[in-house]
Protein backbone atom coordinates (compact mmCIF):
# COMPACT_ATOMS: atom_id res chain seq x y z
CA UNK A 1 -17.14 -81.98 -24.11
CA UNK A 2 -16.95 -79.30 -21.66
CA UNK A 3 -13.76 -77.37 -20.46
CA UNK A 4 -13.23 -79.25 -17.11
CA UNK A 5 -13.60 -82.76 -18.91
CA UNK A 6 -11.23 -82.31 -21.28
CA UNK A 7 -9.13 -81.56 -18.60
CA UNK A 8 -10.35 -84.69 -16.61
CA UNK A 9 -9.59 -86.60 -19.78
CA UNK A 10 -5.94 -85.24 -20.42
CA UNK A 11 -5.36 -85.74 -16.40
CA UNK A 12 -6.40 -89.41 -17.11
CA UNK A 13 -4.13 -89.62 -20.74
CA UNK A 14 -1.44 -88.77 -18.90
CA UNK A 15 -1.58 -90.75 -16.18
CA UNK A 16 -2.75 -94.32 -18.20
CA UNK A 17 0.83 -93.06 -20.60
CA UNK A 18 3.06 -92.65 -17.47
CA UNK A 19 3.71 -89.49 -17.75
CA UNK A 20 3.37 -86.51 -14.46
CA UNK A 21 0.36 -83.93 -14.58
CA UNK A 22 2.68 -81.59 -13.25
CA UNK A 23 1.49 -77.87 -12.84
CA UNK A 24 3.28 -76.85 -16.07
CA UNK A 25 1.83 -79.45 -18.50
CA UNK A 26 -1.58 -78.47 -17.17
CA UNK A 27 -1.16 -74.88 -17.68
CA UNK A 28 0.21 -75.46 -20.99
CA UNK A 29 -2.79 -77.37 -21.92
CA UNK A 30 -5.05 -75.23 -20.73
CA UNK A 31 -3.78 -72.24 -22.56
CA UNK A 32 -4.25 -74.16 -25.78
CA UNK A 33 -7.45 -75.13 -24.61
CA UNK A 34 -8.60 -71.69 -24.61
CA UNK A 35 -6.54 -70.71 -27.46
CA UNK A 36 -8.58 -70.76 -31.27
CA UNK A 37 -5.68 -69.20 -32.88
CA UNK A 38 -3.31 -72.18 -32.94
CA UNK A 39 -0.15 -70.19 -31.13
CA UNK A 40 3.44 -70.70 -31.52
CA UNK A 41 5.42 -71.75 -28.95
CA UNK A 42 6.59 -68.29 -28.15
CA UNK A 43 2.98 -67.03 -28.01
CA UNK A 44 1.89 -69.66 -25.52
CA UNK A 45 5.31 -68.70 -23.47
CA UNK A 46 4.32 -64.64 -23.61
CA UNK A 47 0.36 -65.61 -22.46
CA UNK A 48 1.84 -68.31 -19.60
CA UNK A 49 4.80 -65.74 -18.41
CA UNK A 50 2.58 -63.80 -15.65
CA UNK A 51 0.88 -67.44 -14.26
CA UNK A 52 4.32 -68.82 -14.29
CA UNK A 53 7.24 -66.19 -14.03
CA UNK A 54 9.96 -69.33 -13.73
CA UNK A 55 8.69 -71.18 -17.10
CA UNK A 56 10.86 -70.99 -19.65
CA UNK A 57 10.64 -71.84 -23.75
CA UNK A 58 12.71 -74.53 -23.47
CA UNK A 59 9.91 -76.14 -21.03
CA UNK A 60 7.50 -75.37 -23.10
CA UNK A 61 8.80 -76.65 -26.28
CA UNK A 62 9.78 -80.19 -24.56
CA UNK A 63 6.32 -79.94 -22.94
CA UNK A 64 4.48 -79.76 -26.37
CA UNK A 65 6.77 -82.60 -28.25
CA UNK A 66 6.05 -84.83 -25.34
CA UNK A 67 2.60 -84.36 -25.22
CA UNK A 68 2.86 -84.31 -29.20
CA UNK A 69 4.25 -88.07 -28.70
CA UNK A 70 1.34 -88.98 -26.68
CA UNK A 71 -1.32 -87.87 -28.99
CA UNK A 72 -2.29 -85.37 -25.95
CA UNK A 73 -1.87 -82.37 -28.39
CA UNK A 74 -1.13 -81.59 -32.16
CA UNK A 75 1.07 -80.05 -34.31
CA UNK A 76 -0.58 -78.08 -37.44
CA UNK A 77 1.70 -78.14 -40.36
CA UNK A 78 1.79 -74.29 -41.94
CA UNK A 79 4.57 -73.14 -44.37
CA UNK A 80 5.56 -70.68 -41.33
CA UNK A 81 9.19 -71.89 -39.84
CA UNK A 82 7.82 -71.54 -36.18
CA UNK A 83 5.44 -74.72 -35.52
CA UNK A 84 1.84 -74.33 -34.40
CA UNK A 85 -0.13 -76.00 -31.97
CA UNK A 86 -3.44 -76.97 -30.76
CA UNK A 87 -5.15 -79.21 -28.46
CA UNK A 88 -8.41 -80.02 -30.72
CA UNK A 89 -7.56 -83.87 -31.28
CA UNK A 90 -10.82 -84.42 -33.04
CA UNK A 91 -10.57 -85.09 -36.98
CA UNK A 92 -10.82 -81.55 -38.52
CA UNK A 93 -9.23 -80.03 -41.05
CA UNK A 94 -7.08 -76.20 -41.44
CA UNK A 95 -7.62 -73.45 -43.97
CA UNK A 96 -4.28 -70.99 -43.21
CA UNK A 97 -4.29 -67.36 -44.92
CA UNK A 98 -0.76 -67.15 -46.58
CA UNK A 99 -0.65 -63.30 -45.54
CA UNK A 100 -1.79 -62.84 -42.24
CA UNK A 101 -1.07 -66.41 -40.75
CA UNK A 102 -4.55 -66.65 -39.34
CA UNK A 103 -5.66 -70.59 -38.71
CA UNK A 104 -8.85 -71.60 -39.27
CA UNK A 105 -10.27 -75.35 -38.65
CA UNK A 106 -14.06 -76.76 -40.37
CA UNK A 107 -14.98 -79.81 -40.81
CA UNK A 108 -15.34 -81.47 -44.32
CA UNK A 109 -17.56 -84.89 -43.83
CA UNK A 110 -16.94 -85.91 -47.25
CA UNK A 111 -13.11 -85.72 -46.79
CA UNK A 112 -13.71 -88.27 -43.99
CA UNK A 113 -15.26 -90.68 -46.07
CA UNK A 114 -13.46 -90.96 -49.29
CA UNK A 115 -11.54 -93.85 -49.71
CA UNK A 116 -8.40 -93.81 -50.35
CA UNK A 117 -6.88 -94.73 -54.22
CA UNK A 118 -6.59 -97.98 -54.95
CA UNK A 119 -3.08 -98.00 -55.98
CA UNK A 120 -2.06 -97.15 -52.19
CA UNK A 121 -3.71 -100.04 -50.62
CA UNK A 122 -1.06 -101.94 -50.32
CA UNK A 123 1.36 -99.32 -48.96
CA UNK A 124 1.27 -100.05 -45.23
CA UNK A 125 -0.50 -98.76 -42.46
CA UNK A 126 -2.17 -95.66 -42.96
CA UNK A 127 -2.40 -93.78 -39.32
CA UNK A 128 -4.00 -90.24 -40.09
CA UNK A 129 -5.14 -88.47 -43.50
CA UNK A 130 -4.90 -84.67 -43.20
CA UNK A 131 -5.57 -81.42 -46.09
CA UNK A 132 -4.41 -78.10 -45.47
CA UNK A 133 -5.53 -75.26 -47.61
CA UNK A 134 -3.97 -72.53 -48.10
CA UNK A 135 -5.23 -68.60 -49.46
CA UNK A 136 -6.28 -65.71 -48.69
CA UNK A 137 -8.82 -65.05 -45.91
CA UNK A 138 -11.57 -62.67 -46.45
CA UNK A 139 -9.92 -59.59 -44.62
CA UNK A 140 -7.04 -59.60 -46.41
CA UNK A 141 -8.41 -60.30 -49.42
CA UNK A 142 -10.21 -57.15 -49.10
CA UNK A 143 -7.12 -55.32 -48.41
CA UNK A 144 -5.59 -56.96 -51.45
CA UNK A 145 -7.78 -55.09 -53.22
């Protein structure tokens, strides 16, 4: 999907869930857009300052939990007390280096498929199935070294 359609399709996700594409929102979403690094909220804030001097981090923070709520946008779950965010809502998976921070997504097809153990069939409802792993990355492995 290119650029302007995902933008079409969040203008459309927001409008079918009620909610205002107000200027903000879509500036926040694009910056994620065009983010690979998965940024903090005060990283998005510092990259959106000069397009929008009067934003502050409190906008920005209920921005991302309401477009969290609407499935518009994700949180990725690190070990890091500041949470990380990104827009890619396909299924995909996170490999985080435990020194450097650095986020990476792939895709595991095989993770996909597996079926879940028997003994949790009867559980409920199960809504999303995520892995994280966690390491080193190559660079600072090296400088582990």
């Amino acid at each position: 999907m290119t650029l302007e359609e995902r933008i079409r399709a969040f203008e459309e996700a927001c409008r079918r869930d009620g909610l205002k594409v107000t200027h903000q929102r879509l500036e926040i979403f694009k910056e994620l857009l065009n983010s690979n690094d998965h940024p903090t909220v005060e990283k998005l804030y510092n990259r959106l300052l000069p397009k929008l001097p009067t934003i502050s981090l409190d906008t920005i923070y209920r921005t991302l939990t309401t477009l969290e709520q609407h499935g518009l946008v994700s949180r990725v779950q690190t070990v890091e007390s500041q949470a990380r965010f990104e827009s890619k809502m396909e299924e995909h998976l996170h490999l985080i280096c435990k020194k450097c921070g650095k986020i990476t997504d792939f895709d595991w097809q095989f993770f996909d498929k597996v079926a879940l153990p028997p003994e949790i069939e009867n559980w409920g409802q199960i809504e999303q199935k995520s892995i994280t792993l966690h390491g080193l990355c190559k660079q600072c492995a090296v400088e582990m070294r």
